[in-house]
C-alpha atoms as a PDB file:
ATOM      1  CA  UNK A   1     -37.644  -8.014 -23.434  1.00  0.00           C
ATOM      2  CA  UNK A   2     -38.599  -6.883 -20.210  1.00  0.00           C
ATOM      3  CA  UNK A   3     -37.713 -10.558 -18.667  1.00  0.00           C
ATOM      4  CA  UNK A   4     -34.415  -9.780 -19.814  1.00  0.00           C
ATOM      5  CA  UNK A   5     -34.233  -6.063 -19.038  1.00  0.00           C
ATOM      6  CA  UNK A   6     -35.074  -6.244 -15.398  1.00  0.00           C
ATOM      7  CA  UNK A   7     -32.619  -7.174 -13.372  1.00  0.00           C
ATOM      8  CA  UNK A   8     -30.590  -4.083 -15.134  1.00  0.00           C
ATOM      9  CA  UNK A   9     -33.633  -1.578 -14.327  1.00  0.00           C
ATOM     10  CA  UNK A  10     -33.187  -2.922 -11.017  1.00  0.00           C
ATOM     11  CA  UNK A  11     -29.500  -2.555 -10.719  1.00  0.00           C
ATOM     12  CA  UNK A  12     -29.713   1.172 -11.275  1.00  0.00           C
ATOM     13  CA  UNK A  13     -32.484   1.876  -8.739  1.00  0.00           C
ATOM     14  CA  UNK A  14     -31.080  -0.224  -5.994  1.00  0.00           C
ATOM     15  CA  UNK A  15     -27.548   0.944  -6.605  1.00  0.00           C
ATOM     16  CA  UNK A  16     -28.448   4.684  -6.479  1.00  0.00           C
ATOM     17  CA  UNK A  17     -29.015   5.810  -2.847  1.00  0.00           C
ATOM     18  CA  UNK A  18     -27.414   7.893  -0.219  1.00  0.00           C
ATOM     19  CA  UNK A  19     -24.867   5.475   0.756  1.00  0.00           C
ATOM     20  CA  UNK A  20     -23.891   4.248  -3.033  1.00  0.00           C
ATOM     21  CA  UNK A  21     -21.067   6.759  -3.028  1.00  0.00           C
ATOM     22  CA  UNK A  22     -19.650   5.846   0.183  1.00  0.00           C
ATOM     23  CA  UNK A  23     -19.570   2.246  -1.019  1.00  0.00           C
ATOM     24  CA  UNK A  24     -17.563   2.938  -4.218  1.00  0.00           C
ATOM     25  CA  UNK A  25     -15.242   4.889  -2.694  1.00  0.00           C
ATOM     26  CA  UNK A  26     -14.553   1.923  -0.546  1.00  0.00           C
ATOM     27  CA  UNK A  27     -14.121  -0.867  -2.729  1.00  0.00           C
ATOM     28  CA  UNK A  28     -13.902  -0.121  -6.026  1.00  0.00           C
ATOM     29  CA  UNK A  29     -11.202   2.385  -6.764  1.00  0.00           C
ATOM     30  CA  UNK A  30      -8.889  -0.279  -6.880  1.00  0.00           C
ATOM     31  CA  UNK A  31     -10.574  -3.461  -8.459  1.00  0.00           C
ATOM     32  CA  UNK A  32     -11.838  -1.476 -11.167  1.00  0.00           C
ATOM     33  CA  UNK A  33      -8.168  -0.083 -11.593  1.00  0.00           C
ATOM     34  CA  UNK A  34      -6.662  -4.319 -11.552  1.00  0.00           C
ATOM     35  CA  UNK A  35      -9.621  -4.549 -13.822  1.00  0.00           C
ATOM     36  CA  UNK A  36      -8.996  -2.408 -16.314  1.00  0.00           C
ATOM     37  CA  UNK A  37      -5.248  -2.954 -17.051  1.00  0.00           C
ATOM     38  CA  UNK A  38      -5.690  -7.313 -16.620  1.00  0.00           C
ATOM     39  CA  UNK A  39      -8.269  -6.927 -19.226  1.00  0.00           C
ATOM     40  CA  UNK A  40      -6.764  -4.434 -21.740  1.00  0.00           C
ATOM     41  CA  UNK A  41      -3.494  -6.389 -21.730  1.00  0.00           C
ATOM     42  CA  UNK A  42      -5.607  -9.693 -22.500  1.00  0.00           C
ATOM     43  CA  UNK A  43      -7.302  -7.754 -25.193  1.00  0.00           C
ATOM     44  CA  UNK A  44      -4.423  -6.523 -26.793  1.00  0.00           C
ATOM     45  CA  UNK A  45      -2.993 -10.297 -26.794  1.00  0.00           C
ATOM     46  CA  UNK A  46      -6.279 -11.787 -28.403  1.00  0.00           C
ATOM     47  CA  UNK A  47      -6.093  -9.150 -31.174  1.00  0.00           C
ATOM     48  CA  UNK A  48      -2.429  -9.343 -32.202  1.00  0.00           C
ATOM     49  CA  UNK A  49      -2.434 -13.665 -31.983  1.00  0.00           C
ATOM     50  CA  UNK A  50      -6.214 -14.363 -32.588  1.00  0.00           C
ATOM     51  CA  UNK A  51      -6.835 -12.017 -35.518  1.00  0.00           C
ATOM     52  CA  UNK A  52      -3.843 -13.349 -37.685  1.00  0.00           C
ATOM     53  CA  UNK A  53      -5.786 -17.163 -36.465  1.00  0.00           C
ATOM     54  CA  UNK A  54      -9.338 -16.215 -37.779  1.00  0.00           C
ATOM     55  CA  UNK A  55      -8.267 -14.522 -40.965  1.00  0.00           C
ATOM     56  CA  UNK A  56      -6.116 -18.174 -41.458  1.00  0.00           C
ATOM     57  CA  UNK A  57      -9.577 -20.209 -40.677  1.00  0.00           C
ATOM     58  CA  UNK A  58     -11.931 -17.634 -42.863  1.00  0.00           C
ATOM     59  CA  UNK A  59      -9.729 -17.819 -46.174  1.00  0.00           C
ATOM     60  CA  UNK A  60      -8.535 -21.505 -45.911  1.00  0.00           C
ATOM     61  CA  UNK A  61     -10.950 -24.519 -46.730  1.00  0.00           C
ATOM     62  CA  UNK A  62      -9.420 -26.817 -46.144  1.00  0.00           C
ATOM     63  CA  UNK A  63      -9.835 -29.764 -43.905  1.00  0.00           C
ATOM     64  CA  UNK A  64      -7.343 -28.652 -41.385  1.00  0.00           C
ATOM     65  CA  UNK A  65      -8.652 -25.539 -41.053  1.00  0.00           C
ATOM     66  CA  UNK A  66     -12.407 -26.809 -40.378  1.00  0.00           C
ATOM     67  CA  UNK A  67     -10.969 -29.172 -37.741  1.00  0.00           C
ATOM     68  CA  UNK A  68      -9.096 -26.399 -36.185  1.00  0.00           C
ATOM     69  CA  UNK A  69     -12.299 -24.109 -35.957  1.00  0.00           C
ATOM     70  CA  UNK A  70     -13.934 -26.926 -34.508  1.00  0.00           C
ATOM     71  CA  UNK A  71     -11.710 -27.836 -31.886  1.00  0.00           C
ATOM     72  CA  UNK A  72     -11.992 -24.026 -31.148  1.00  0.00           C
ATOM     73  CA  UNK A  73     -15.286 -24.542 -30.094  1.00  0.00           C
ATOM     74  CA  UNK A  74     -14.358 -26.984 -27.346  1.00  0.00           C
ATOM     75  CA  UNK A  75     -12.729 -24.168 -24.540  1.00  0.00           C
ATOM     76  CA  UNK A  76     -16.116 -21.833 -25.823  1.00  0.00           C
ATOM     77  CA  UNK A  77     -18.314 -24.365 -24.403  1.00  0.00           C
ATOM     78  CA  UNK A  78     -16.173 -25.576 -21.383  1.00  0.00           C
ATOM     79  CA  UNK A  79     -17.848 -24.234 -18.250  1.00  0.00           C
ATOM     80  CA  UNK A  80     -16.020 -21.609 -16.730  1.00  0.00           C
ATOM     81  CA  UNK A  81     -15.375 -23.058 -13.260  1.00  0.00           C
ATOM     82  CA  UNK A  82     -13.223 -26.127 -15.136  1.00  0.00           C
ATOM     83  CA  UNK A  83     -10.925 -24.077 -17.152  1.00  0.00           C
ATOM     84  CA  UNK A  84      -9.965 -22.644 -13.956  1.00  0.00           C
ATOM     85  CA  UNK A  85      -9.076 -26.396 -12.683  1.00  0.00           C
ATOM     86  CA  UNK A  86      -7.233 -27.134 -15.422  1.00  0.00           C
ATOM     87  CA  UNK A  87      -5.452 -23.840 -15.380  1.00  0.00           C
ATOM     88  CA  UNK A  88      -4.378 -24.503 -11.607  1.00  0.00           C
ATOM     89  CA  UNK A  89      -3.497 -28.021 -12.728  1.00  0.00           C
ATOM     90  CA  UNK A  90      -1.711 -27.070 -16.148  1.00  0.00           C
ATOM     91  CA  UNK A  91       0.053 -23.787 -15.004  1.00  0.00           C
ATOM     92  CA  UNK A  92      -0.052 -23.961 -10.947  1.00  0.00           C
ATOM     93  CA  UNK A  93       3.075 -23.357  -9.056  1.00  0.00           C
ATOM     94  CA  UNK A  94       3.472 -27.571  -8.917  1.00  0.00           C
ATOM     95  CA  UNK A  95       3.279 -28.626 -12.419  1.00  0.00           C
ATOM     96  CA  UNK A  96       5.917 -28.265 -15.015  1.00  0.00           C
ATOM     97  CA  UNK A  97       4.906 -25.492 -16.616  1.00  0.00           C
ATOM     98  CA  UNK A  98       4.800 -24.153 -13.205  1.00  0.00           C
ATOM     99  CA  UNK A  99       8.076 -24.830 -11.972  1.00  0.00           C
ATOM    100  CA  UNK A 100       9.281 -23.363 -15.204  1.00  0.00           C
ATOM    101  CA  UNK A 101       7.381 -19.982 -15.326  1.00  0.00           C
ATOM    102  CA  UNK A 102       9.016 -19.434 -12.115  1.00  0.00           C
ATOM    103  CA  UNK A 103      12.480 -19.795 -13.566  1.00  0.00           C
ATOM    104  CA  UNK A 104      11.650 -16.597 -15.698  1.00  0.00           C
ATOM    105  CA  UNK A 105       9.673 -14.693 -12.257  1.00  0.00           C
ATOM    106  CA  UNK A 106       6.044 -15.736 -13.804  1.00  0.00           C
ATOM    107  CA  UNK A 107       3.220 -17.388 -11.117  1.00  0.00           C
ATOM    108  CA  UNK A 108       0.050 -18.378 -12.739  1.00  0.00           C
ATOM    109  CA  UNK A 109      -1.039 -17.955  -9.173  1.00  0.00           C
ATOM    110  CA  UNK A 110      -2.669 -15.121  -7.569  1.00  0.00           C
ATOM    111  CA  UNK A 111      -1.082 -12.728  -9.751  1.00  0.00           C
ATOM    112  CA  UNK A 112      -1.515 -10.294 -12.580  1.00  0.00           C
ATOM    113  CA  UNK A 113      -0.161 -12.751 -14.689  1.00  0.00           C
ATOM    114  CA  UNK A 114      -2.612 -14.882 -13.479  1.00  0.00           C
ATOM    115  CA  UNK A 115      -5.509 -12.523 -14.142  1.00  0.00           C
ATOM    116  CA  UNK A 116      -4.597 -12.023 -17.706  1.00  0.00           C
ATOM    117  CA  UNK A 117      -4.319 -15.823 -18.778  1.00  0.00           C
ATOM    118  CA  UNK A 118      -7.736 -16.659 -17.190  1.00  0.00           C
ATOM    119  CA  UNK A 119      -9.435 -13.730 -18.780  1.00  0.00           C
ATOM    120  CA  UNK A 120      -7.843 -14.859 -22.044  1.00  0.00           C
ATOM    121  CA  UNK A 121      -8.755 -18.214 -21.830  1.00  0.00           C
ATOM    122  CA  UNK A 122     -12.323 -17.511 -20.824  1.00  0.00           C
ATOM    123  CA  UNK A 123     -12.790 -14.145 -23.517  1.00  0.00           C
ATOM    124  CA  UNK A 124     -10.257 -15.485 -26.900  1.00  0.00           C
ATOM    125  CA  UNK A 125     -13.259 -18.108 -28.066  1.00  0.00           C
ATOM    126  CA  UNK A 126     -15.802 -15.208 -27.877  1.00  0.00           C
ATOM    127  CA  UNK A 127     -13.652 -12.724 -30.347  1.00  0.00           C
ATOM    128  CA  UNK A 128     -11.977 -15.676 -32.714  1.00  0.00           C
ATOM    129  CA  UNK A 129     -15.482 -16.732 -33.731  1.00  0.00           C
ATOM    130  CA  UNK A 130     -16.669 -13.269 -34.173  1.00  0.00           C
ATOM    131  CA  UNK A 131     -13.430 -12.187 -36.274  1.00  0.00           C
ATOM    132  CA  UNK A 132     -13.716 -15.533 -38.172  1.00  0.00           C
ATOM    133  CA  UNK A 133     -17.508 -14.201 -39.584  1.00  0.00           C
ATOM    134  CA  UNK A 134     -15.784 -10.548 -39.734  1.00  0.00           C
ATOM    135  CA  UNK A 135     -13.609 -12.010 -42.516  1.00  0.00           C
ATOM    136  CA  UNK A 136     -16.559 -14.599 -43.940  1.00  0.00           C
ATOM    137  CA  UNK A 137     -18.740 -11.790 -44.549  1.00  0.00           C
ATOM    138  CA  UNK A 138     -15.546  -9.828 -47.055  1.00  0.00           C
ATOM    139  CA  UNK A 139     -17.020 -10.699 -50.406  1.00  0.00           C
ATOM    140  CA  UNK A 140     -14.626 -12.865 -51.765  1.00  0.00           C
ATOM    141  CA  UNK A 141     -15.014 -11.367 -55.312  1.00  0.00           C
ATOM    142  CA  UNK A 142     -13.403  -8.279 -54.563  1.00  0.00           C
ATOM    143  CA  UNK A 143     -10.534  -9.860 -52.676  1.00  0.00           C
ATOM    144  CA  UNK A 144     -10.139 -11.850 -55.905  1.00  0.00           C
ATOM    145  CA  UNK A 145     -10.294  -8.717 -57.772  1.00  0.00           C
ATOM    146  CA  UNK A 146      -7.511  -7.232 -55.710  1.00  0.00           C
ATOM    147  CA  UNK A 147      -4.940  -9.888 -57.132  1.00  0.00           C
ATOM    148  CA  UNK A 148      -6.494  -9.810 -60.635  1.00  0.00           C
ATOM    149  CA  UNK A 149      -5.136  -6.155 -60.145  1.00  0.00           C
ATOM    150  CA  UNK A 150      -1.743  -6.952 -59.458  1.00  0.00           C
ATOM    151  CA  UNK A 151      -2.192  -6.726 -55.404  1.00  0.00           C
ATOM    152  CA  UNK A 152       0.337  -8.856 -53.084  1.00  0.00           C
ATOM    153  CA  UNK A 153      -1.957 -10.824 -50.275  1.00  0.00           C
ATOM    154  CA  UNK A 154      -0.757  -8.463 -47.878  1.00  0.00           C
ATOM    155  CA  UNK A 155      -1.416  -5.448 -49.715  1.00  0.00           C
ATOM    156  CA  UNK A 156      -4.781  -7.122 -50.406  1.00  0.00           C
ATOM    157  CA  UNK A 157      -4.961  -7.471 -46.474  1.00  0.00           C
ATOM    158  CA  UNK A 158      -4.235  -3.983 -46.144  1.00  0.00           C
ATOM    159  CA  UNK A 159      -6.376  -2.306 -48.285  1.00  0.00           C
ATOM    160  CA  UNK A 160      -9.694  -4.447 -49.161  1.00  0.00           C
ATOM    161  CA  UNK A 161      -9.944  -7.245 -46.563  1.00  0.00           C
ATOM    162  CA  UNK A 162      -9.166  -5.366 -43.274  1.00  0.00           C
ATOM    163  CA  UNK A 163     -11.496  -2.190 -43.811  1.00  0.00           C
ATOM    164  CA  UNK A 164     -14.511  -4.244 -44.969  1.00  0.00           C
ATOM    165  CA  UNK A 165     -13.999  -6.531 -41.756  1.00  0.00           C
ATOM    166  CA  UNK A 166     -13.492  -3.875 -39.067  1.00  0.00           C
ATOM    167  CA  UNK A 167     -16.937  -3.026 -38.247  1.00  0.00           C
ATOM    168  CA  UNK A 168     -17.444  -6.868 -37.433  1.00  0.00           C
ATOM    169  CA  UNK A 169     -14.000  -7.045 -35.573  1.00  0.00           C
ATOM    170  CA  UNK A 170     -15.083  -3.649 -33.543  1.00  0.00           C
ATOM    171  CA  UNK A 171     -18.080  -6.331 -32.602  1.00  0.00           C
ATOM    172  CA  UNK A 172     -15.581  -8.995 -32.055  1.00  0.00           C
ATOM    173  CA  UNK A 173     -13.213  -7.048 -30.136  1.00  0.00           C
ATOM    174  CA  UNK A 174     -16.350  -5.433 -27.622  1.00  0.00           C
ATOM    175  CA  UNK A 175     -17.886  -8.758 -26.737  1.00  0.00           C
ATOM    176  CA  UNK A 176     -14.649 -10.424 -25.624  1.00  0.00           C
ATOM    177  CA  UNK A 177     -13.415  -7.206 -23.807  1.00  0.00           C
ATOM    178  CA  UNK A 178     -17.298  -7.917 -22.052  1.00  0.00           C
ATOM    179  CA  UNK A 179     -16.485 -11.136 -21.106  1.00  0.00           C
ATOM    180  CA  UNK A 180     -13.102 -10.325 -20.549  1.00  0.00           C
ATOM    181  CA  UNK A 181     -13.797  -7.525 -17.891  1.00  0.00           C
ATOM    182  CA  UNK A 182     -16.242  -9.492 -16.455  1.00  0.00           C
ATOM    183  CA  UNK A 183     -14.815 -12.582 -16.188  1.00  0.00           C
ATOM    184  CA  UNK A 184     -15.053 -14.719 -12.779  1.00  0.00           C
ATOM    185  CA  UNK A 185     -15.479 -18.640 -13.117  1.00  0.00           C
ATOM    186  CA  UNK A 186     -11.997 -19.265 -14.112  1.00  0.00           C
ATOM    187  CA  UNK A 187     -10.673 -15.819 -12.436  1.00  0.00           C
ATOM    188  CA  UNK A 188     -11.543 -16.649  -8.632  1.00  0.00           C
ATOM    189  CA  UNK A 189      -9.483 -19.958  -8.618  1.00  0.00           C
ATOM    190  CA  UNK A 190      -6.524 -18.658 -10.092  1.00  0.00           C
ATOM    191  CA  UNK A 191      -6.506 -15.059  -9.181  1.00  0.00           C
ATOM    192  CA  UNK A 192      -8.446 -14.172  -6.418  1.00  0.00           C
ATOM    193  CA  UNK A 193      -5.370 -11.767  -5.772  1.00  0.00           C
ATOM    194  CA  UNK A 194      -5.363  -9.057  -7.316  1.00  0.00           C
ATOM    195  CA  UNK A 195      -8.634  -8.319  -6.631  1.00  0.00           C
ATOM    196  CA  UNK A 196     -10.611  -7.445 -10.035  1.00  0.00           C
ATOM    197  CA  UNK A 197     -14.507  -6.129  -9.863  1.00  0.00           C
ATOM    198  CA  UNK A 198     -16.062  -9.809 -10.400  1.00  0.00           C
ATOM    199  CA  UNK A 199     -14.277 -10.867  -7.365  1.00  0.00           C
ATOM    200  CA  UNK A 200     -14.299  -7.960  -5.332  1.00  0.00           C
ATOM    201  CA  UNK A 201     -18.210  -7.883  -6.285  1.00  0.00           C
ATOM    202  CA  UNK A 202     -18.226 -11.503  -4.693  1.00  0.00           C
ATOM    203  CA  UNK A 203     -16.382 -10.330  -1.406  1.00  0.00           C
ATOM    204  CA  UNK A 204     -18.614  -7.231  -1.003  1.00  0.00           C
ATOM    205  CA  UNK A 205     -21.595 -10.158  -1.353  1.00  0.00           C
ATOM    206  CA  UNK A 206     -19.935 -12.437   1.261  1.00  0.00           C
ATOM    207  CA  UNK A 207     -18.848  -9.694   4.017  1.00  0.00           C
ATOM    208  CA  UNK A 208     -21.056  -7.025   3.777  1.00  0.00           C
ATOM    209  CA  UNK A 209     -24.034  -8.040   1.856  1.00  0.00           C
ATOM    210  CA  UNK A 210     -25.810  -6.925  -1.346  1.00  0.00           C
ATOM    211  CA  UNK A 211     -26.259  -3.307  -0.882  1.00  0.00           C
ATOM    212  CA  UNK A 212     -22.193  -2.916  -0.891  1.00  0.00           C
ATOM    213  CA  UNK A 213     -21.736  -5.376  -3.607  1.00  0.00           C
ATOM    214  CA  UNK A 214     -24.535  -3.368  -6.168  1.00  0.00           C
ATOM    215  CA  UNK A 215     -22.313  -0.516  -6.190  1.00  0.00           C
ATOM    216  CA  UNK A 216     -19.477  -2.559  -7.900  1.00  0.00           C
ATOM    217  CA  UNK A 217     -21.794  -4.403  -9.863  1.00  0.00           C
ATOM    218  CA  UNK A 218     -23.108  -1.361 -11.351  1.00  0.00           C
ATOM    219  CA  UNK A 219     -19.649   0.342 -11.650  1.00  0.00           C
ATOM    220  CA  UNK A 220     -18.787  -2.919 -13.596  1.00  0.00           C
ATOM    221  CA  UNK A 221     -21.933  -3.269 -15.457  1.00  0.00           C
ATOM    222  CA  UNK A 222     -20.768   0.936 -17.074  1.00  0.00           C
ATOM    223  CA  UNK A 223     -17.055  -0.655 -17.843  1.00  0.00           C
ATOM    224  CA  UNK A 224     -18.702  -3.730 -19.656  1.00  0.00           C
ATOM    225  CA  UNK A 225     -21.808  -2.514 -21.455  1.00  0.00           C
ATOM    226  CA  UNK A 226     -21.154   0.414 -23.534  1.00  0.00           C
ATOM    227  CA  UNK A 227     -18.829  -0.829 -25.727  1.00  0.00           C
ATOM    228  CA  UNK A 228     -20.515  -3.920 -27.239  1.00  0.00           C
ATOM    229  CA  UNK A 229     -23.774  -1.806 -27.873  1.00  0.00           C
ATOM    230  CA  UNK A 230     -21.754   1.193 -29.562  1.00  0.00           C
ATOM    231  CA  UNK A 231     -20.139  -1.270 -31.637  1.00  0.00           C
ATOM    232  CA  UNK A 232     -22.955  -3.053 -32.336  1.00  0.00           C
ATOM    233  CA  UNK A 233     -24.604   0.071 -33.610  1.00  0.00           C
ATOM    234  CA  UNK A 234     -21.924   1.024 -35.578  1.00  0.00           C
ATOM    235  CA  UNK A 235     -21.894  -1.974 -37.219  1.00  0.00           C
ATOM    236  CA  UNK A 236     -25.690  -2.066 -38.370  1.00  0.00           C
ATOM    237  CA  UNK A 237     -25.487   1.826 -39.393  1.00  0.00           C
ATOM    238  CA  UNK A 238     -22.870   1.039 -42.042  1.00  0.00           C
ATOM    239  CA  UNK A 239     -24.630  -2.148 -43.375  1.00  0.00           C
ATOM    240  CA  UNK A 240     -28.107  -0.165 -43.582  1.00  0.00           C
ATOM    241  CA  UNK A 241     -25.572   2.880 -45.282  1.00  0.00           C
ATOM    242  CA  UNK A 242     -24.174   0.599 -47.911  1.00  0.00           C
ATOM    243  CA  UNK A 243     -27.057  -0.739 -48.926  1.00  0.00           C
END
C-alpha cells in the first residue's frame, strides 16, 4: 500500500510551496477549463450510447452478444499511443472520413472535436465493462418478477433494473470520467491543441521543468480522484446496508 501510495504523498508535498500558486495561475486556468468541458461532453456521449450497449450485452445470451463483448475488449487493451495512430489515420484531415467531416465544419485534428473522440475512444471500454457487471449483478428473479406482474420491459427498465444498477453505473461512470480527464496517449497526437491538463502537464515538463508541471499534475490529480473513490464508497455502503 505504501508502494502504491507514494508517489501521491509526494505529489502533495512537492506541489505545495511558495511558488505553487504562481504556477497555477500560469498554466492551468485554461487547460483545466478545455479539460473539463472535452471530458464532460465525452461522458455524456458514453452514457447516452454505451449504457443502452451494456444493458443489450448483460440481458442477451446469446452468441452474438458474447462475441460483441469480446471484441469490446480489443480497443480496452490497445495501447494508448496506437489508437491515436489509427485515429490520425482513420479520421485525419486526409482520409475519407476526413475529407468528409470537413464537409459538415468537423477536424479530427487539433480540435475540440478532436479532444472529445480520443477521450472517448480511450475512456468508453472502461465504463461499458463496468455498466455491463452493473446490470449482471440485477438479480434476474426480480426482473422476471416484474413481467410476471404485468410490467412492459421498459417499465421494468424504469423501475427495477435501473435503480438496482446505479450504484455500479455511479462506479462505471467515475472511472471512465478518470480516464477520461486524464487521458494523454491517444490525446497528444490528435489534439495537442486545445491544450487539456495531460498535455499542458507534458509542456510544463518539457519547458520549464518539474516543479511547474506538479502544480497541474496535482490540480489534475483533485479533478480525477474524488469521484471514483466517492462512488466507490457509495457503492459498498449500500451493499453492506442491504445486507
Amino acid at each position: 500500500m505504501v508502494f502504491l501510495l507514494l508517489p501521491l504523498f509526494v505529489l502533495v508535498t512537492q506541489s505545495i510551496g511558495h511558488s505553487s500558486f504562481s504556477e497555477w495561475q500560469k498554466g492551468a486556468l485554461e487547460p483545466l477549463k478545455v479539460s473539463l468541458a472535452s471530458s464532460l461532453t465525452a461522458m455524456a456521449i458514453m452514457v447516452i450510447g454505451g449504457t443502452p450497449l451494456a444493458w443489450w450485452i448483460s440481458q442477451r445470451r446469446s452468441a452474438l452478444a458474447r462475441f460483441v463483448e469480446y471484441l469490446l475488449t480489443i480497443p480496452l487493451l490497445m495501447p494508448p499511443l496506437v489508437v491515436g495512430l489509427l485515429l490520425v489515420f482513420l479520421y485525419g484531415p486526409y482520409s475519407f472520413l476526413g475529407i468528409w467531416m470537413a464537409k459538415v465544419g468537423l477536424s479530427a485534428s487539433n480540435s475540440f472535436f478532436a479532444l472529445v473522440l480520443a477521450e472517448l475512444y480511450e475512456a468508453s471500454p472502461y465504463y461499458l465493462f463496468a455498466a455491463i457487471s452493473a446490470f449482471d449483478s440485477v438479480d434476474r428473479a426480480l426482473i422476471h418478477t416484474s413481467y410476471s406482474l404485468g410490467l412492459a420491459p421498459v417499465a421494468t427498465f424504469r423501475r427495477v433494473t435501473l435503480p438496482l444498477a446505479t450504484p455500479g453505473l455511479a462506479v462505471a461512470f467515475s472511472m471512465a470520467w478518470s480516464r477520461a480527464i486524464g487521458a494523454f496517449g491517444a490525446v497528444i497526437i490528435i489534439a495537442y491543441y486545445p491544450r487539456g491538463l495531460p498535455v499542458a502537464i507534458w509542456v510544463a515538463l518539457e519547458e520549464r521543468g518539474l516543479p511547474s508541471a506538479l502544480p497541474l499534475a496535482l490540480t489534475l490529480m483533485l479533478i480525477a480522484l474524488p469521484l471514483p473513490l466517492l462512488s466507490l464508497l457509495w457503492r459498498k455502503n449500500r451493499v453492506v446496508y442491504r445486507h
